[in-house]
PDB file of N, CA and C in Angstrom:
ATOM      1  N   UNK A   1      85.734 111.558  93.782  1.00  0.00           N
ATOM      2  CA  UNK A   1      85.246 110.999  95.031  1.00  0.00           C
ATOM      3  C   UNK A   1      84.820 109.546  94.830  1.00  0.00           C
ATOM      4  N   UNK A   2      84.333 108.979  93.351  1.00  0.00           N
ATOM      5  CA  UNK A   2      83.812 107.658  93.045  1.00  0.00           C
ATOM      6  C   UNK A   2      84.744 106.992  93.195  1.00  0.00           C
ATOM      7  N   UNK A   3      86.145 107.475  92.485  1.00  0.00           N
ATOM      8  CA  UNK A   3      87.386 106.352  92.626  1.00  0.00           C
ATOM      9  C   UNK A   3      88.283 106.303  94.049  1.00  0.00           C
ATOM     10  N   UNK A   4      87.808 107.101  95.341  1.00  0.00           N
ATOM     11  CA  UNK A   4      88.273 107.012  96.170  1.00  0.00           C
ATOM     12  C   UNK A   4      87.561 106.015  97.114  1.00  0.00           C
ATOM     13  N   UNK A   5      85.674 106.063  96.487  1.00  0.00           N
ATOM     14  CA  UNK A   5      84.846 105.050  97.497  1.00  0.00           C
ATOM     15  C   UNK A   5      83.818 104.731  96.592  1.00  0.00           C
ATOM     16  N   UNK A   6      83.784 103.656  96.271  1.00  0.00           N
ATOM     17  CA  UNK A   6      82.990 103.104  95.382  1.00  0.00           C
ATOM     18  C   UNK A   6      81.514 102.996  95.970  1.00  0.00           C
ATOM     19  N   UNK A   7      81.308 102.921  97.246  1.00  0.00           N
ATOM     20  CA  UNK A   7      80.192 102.805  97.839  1.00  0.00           C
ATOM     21  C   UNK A   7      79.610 104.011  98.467  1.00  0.00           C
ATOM     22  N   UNK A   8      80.157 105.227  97.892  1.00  0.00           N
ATOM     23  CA  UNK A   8      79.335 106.323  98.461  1.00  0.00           C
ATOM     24  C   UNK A   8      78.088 106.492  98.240  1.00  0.00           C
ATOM     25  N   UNK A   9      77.578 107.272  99.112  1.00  0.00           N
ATOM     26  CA  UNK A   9      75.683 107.325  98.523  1.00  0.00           C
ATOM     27  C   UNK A   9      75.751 109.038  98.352  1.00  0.00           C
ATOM     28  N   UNK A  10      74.736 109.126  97.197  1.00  0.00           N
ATOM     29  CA  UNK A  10      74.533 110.381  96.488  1.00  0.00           C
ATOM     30  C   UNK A  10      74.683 111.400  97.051  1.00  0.00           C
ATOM     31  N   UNK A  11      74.248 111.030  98.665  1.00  0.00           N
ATOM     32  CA  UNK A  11      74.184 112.140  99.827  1.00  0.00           C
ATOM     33  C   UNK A  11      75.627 112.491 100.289  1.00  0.00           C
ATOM     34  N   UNK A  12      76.154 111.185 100.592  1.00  0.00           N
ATOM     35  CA  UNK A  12      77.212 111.857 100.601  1.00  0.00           C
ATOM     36  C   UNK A  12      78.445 112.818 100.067  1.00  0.00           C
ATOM     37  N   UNK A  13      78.257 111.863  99.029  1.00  0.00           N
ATOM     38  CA  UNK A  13      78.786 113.189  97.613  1.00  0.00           C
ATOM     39  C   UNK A  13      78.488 114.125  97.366  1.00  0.00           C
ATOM     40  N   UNK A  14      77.194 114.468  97.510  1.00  0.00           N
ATOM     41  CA  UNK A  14      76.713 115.303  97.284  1.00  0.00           C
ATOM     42  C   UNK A  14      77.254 116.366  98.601  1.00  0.00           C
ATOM     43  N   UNK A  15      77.067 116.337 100.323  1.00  0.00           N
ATOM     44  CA  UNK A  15      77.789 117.103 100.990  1.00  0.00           C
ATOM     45  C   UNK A  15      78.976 117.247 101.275  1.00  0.00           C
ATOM     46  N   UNK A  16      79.960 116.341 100.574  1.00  0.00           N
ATOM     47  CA  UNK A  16      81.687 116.062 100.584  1.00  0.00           C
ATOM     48  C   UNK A  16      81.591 117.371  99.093  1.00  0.00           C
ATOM     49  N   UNK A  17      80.834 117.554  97.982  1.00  0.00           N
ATOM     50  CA  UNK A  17      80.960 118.330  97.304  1.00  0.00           C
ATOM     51  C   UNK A  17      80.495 119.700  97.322  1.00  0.00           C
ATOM     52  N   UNK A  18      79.235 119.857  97.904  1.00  0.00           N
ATOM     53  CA  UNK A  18      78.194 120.873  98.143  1.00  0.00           C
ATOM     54  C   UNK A  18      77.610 121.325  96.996  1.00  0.00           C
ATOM     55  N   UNK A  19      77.483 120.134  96.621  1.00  0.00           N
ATOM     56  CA  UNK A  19      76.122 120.527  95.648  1.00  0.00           C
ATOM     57  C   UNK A  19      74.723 119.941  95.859  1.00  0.00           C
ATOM     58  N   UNK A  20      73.818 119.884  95.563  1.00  0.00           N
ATOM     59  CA  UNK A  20      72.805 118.818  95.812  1.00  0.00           C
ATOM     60  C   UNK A  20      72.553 117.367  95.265  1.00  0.00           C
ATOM     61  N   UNK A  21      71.812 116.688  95.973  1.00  0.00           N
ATOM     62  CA  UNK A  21      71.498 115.301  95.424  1.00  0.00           C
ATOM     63  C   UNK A  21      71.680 114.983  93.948  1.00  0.00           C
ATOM     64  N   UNK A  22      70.812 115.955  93.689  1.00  0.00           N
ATOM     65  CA  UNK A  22      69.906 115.496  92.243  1.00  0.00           C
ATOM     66  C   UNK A  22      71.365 116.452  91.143  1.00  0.00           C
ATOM     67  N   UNK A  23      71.705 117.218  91.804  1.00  0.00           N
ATOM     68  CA  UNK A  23      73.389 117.691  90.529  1.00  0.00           C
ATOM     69  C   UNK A  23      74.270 116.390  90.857  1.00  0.00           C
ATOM     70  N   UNK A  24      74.198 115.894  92.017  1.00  0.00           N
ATOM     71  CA  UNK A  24      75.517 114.559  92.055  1.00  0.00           C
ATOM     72  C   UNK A  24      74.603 113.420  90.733  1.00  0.00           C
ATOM     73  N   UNK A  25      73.162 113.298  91.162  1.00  0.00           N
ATOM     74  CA  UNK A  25      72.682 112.071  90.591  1.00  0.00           C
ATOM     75  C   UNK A  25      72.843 112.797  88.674  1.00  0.00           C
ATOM     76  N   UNK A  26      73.049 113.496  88.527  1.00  0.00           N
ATOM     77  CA  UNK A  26      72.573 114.317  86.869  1.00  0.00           C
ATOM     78  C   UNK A  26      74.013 114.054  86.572  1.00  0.00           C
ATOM     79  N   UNK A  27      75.102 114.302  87.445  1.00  0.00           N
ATOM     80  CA  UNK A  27      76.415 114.361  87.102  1.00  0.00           C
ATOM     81  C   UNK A  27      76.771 112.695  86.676  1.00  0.00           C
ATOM     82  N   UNK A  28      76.228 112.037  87.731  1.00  0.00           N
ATOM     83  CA  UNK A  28      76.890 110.474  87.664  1.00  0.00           C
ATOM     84  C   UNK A  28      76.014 110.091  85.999  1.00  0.00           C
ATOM     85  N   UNK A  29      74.675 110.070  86.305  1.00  0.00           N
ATOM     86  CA  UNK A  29      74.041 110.334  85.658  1.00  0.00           C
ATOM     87  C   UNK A  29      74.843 110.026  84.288  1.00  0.00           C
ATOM     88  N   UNK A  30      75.383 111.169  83.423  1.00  0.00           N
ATOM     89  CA  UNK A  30      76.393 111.579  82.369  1.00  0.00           C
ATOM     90  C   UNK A  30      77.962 110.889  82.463  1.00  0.00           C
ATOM     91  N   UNK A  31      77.984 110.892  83.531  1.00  0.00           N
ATOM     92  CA  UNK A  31      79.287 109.714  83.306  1.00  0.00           C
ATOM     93  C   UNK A  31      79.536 108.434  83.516  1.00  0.00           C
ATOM     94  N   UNK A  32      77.889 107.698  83.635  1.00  0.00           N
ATOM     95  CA  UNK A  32      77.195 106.624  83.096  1.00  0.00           C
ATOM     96  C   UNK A  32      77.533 106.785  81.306  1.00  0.00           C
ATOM     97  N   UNK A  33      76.446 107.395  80.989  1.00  0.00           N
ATOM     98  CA  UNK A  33      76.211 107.368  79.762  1.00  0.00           C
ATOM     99  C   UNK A  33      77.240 107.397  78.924  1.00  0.00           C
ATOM    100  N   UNK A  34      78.291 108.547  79.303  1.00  0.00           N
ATOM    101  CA  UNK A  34      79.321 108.341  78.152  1.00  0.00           C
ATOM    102  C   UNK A  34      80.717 107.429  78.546  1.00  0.00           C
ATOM    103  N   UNK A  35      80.053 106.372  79.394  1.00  0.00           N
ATOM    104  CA  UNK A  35      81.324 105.131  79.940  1.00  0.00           C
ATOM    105  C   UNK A  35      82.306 105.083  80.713  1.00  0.00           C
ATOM    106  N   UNK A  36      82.283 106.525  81.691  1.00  0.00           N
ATOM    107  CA  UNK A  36      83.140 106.696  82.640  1.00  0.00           C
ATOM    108  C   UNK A  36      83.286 106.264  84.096  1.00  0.00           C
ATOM    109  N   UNK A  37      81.512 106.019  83.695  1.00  0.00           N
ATOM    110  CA  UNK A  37      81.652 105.057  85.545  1.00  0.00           C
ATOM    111  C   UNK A  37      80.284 104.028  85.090  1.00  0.00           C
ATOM    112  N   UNK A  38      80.614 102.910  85.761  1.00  0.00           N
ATOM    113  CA  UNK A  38      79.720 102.302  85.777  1.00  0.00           C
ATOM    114  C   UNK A  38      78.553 101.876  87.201  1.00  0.00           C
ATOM    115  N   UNK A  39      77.198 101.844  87.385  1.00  0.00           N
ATOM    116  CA  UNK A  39      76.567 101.285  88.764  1.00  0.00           C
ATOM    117  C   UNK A  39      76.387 100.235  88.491  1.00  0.00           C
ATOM    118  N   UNK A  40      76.817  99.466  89.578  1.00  0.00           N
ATOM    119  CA  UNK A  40      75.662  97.820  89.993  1.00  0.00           C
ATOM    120  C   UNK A  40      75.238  98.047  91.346  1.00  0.00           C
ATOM    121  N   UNK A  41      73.753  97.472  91.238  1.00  0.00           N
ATOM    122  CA  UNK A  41      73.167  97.431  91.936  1.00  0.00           C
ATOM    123  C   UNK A  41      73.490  96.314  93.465  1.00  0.00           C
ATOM    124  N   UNK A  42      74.406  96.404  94.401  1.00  0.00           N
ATOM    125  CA  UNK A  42      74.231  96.221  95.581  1.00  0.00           C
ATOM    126  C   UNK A  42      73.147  95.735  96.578  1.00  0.00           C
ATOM    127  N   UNK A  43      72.360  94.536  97.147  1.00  0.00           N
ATOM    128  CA  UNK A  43      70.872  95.156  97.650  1.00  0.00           C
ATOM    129  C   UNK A  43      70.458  96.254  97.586  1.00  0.00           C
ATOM    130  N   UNK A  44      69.898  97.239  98.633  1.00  0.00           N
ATOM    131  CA  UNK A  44      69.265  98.456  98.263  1.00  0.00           C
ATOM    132  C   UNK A  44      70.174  99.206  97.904  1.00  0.00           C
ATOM    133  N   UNK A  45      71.483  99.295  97.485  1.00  0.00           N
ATOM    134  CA  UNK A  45      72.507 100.302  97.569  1.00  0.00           C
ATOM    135  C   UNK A  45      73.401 100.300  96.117  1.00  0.00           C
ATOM    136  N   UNK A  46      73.707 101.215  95.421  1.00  0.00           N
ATOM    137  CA  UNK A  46      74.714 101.026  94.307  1.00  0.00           C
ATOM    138  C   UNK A  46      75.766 101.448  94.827  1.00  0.00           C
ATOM    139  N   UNK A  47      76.865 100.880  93.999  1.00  0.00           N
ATOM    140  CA  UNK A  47      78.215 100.627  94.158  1.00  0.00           C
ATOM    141  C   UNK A  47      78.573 101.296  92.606  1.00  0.00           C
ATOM    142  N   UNK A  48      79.593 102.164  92.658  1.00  0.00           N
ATOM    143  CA  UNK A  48      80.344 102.775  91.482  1.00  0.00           C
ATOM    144  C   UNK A  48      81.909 102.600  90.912  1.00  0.00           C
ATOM    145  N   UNK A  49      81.815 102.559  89.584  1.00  0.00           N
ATOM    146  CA  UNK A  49      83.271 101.463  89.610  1.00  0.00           C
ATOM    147  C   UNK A  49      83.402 102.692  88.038  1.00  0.00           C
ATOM    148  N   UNK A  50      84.815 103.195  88.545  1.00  0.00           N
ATOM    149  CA  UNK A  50      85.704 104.301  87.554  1.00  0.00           C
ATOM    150  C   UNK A  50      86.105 103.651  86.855  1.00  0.00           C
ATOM    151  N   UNK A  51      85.994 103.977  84.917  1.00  0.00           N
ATOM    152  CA  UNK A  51      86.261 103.442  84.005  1.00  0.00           C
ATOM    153  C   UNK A  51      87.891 104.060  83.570  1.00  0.00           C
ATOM    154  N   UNK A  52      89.055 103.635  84.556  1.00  0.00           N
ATOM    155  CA  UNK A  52      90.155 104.371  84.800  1.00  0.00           C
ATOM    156  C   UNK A  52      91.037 104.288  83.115  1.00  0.00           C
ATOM    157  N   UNK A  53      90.270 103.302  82.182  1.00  0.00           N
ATOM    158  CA  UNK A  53      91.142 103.480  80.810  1.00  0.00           C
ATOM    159  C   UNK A  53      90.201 104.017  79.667  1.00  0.00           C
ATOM    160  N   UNK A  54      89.201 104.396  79.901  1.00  0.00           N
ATOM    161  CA  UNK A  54      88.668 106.046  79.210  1.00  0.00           C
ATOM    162  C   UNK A  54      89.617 106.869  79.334  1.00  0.00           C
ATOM    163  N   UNK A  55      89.424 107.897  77.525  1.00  0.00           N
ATOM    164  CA  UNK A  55      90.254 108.481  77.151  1.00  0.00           C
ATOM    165  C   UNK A  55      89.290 109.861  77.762  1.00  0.00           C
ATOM    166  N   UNK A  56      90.016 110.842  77.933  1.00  0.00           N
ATOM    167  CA  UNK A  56      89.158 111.934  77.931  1.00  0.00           C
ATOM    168  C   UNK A  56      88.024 112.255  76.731  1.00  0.00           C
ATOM    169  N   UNK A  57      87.507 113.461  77.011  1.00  0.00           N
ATOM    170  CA  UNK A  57      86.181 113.341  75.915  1.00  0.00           C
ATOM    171  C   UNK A  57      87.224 114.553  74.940  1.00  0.00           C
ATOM    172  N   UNK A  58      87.620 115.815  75.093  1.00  0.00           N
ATOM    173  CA  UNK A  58      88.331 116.398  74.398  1.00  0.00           C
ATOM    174  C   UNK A  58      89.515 116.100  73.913  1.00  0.00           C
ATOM    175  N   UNK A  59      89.451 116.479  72.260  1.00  0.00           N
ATOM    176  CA  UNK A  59      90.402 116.107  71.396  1.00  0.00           C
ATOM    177  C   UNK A  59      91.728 116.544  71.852  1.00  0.00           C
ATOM    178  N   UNK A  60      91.720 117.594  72.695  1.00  0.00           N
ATOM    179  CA  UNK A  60      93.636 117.894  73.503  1.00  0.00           C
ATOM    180  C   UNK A  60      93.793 117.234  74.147  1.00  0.00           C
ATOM    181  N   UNK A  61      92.696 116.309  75.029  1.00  0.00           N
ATOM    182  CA  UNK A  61      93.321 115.696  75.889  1.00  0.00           C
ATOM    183  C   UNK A  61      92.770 113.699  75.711  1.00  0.00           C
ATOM    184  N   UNK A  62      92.403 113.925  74.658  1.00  0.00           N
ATOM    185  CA  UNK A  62      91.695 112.068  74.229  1.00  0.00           C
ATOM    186  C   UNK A  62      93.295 111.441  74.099  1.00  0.00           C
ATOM    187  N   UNK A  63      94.240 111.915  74.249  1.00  0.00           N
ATOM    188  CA  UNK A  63      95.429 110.787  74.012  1.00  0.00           C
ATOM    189  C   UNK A  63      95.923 110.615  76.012  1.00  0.00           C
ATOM    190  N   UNK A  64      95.315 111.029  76.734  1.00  0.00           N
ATOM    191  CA  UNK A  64      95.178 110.630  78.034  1.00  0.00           C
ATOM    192  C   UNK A  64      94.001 109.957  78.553  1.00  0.00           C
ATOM    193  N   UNK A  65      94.410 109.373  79.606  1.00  0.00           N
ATOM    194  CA  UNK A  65      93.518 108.032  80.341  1.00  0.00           C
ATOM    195  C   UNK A  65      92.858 108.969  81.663  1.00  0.00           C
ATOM    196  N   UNK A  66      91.915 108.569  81.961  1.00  0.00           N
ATOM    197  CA  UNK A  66      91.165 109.246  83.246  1.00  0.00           C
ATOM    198  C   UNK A  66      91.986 108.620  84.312  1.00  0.00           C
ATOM    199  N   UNK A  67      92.473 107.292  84.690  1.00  0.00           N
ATOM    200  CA  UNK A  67      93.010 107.102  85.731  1.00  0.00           C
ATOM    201  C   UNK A  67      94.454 107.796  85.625  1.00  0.00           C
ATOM    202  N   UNK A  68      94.951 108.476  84.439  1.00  0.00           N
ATOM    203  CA  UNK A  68      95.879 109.368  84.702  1.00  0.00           C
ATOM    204  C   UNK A  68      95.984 110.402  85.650  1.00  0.00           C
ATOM    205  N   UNK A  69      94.647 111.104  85.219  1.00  0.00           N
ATOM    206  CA  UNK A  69      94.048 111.881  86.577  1.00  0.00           C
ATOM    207  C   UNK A  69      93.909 112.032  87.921  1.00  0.00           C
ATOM    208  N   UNK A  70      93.752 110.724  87.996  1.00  0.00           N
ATOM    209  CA  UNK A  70      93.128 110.085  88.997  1.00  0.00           C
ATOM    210  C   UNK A  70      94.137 110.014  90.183  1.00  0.00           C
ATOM    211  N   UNK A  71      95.338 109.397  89.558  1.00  0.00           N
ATOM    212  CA  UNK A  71      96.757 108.946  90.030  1.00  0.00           C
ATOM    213  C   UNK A  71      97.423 110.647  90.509  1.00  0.00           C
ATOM    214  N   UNK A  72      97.401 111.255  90.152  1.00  0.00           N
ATOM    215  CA  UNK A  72      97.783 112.612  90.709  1.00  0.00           C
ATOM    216  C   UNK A  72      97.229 112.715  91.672  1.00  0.00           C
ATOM    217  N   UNK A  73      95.655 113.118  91.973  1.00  0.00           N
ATOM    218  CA  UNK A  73      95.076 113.394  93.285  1.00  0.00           C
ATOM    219  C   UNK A  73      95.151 112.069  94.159  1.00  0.00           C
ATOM    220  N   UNK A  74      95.590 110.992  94.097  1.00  0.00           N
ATOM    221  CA  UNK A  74      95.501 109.553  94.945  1.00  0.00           C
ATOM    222  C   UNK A  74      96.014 110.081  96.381  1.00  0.00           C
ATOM    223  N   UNK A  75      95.651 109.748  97.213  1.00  0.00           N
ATOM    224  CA  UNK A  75      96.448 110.011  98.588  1.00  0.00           C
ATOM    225  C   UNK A  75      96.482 109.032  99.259  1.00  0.00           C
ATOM    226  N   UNK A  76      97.471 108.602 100.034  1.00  0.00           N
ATOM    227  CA  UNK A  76      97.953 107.347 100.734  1.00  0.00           C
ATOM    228  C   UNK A  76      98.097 107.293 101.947  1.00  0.00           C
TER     229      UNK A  76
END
């Protein structure tokens, strides 16, 4: 959902997914940390930007790119 709108807010993700706030914020959260998405701060608002040439985290699949992924579900 990050690489489709970089400017979503937690809420929304959070009801486009149905989970709650605070599982979207724990999730982004972790794919902060291990370099898969990055926030900047916007005035009051963050903006999220997909780290589309991260390798996956598992060794079956670390010789693929996340925007590999990505490019399958794309819709036009």
């Amino acid at each position: 959902m990050l690489a489709r709108d970089q400017d979503a807010r937690l809420r929304d993700l959070a009801d486009e997914a149905g989970i709650t706030e605070r599982s979207v914020q724990a999730i982004i959260s972790d794919l902060e940390a291990s370099g898969y998405v990055t926030k900047h701060r916007v005035g009051r608002r963050n903006t999220y930007k997909v780290n589309r040439r991260r390798p996956f985290r598992h060794s079956a699949e670390s010789g693929h790119q996340v925007g590999e992924l990505l490019d399958l579900f794309a819709t036009e």
